[in-house]
C-alpha atoms as a PDB file:
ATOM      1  CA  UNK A   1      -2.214   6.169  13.855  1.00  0.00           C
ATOM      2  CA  UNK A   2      -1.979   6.722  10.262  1.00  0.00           C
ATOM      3  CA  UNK A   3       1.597   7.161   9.185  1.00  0.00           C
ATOM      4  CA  UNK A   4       2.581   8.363   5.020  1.00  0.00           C
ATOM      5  CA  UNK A   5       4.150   5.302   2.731  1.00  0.00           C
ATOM      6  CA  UNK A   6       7.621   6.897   1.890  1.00  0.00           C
ATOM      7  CA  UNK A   7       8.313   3.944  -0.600  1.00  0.00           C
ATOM      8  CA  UNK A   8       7.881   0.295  -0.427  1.00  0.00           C
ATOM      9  CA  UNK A   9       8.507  -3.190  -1.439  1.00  0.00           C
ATOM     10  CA  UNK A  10       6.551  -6.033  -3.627  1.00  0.00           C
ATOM     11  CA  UNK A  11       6.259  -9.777  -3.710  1.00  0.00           C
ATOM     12  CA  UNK A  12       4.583 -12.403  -5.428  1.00  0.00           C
ATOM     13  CA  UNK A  13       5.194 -15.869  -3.821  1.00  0.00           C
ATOM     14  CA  UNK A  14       4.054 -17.998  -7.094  1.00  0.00           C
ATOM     15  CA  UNK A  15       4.605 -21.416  -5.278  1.00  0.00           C
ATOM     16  CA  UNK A  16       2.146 -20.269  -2.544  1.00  0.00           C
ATOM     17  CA  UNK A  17      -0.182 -17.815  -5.202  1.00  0.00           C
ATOM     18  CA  UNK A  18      -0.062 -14.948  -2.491  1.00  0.00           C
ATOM     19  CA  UNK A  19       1.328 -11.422  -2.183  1.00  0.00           C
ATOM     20  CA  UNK A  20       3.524  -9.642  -0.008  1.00  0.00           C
ATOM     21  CA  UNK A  21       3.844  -6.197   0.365  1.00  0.00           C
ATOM     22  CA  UNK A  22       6.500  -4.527   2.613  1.00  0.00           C
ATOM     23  CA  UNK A  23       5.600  -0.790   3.511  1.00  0.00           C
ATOM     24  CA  UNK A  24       8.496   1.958   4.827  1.00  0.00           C
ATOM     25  CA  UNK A  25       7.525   4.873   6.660  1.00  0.00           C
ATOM     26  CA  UNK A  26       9.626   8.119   7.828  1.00  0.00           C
ATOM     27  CA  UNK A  27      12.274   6.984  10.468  1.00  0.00           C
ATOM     28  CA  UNK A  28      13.143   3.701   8.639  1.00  0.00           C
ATOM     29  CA  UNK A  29      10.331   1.566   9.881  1.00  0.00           C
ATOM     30  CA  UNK A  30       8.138  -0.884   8.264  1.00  0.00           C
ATOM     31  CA  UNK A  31       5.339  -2.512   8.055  1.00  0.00           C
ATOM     32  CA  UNK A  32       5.278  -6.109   6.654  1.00  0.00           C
ATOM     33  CA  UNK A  33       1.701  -7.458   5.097  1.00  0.00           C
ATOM     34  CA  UNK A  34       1.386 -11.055   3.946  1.00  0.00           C
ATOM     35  CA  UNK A  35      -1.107 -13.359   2.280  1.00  0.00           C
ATOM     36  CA  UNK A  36      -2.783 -11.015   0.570  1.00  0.00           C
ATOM     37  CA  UNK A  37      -5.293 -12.806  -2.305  1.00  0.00           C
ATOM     38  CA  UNK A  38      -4.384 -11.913  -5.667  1.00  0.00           C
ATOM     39  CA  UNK A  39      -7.184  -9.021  -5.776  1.00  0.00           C
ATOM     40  CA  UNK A  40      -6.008  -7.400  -3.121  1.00  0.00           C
ATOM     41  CA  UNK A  41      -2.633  -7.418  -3.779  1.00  0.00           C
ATOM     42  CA  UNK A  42      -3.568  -5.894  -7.047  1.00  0.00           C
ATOM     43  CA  UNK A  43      -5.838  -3.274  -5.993  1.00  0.00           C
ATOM     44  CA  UNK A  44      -2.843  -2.027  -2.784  1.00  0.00           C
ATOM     45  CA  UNK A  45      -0.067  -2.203  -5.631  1.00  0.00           C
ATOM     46  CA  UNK A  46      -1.911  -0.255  -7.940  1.00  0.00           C
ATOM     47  CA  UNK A  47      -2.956   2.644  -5.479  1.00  0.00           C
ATOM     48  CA  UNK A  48       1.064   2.958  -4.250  1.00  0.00           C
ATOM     49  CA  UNK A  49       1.918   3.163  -8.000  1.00  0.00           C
ATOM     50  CA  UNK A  50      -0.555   5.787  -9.315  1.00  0.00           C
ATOM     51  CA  UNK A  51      -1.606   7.670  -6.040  1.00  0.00           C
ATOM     52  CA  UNK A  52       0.076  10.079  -4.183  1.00  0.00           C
ATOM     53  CA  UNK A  53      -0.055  10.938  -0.486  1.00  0.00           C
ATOM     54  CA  UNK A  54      -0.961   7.117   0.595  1.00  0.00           C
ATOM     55  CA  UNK A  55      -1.078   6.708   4.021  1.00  0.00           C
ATOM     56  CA  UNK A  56      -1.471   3.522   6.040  1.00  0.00           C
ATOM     57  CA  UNK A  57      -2.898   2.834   9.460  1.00  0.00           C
ATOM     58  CA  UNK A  58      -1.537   0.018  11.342  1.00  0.00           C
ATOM     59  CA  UNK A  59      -4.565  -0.382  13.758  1.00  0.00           C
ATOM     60  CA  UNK A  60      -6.985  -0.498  11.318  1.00  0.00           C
ATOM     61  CA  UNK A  61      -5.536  -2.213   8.701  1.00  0.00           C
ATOM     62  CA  UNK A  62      -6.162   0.587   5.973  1.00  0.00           C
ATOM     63  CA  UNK A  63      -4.024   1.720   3.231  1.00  0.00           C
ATOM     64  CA  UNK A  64      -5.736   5.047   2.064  1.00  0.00           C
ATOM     65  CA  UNK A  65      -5.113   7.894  -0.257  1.00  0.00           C
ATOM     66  CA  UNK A  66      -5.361  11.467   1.025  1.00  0.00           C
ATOM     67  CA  UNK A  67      -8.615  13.445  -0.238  1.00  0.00           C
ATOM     68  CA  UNK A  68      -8.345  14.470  -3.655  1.00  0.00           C
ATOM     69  CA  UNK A  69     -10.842  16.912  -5.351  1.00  0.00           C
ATOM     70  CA  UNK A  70     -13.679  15.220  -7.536  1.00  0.00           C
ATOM     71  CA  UNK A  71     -13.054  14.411 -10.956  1.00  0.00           C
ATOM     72  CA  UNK A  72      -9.157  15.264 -10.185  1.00  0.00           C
ATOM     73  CA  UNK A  73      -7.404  13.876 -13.283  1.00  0.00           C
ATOM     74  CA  UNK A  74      -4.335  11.618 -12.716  1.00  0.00           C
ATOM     75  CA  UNK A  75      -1.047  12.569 -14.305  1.00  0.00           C
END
């Protein structure tokens, strides 16, 4: 089930050149992801910095933005 990203946490461990992102949901939980290659971690930290309404889904491993309108202009 796909729950909405309230806020959440980053980390680069430079010794082991992986990222860790740490995800908190409504309710104080969290969700903990780990080795993530560079590119990803760039590409998850960039869409919870500039989108809104991210949502992630445990069970399928998916961080995802809610639909937006085409050509919708970021602000």
């Amino acid at each position: 089930m796909a729950k909405v990203v309230e806020s959440y946490q980053v980390g680069w461990k430079h010794d082991g050149k992986y990222g860790i992102i740490v995800l908190f949901f409504e309710g104080g939980e969290s969700h903990q992801i780990n080795y993530l290659s560079y590119e990803d971690y760039s590409a998850m930290v960039d869409m919870l910095r500039n989108e809104k309404s991210v949502w992630y889904d445990e069970n399928r491993a998916l961080l995802a933005t809610y639909k937006e309108p085409v050509g919708e202009e970021e602000t």
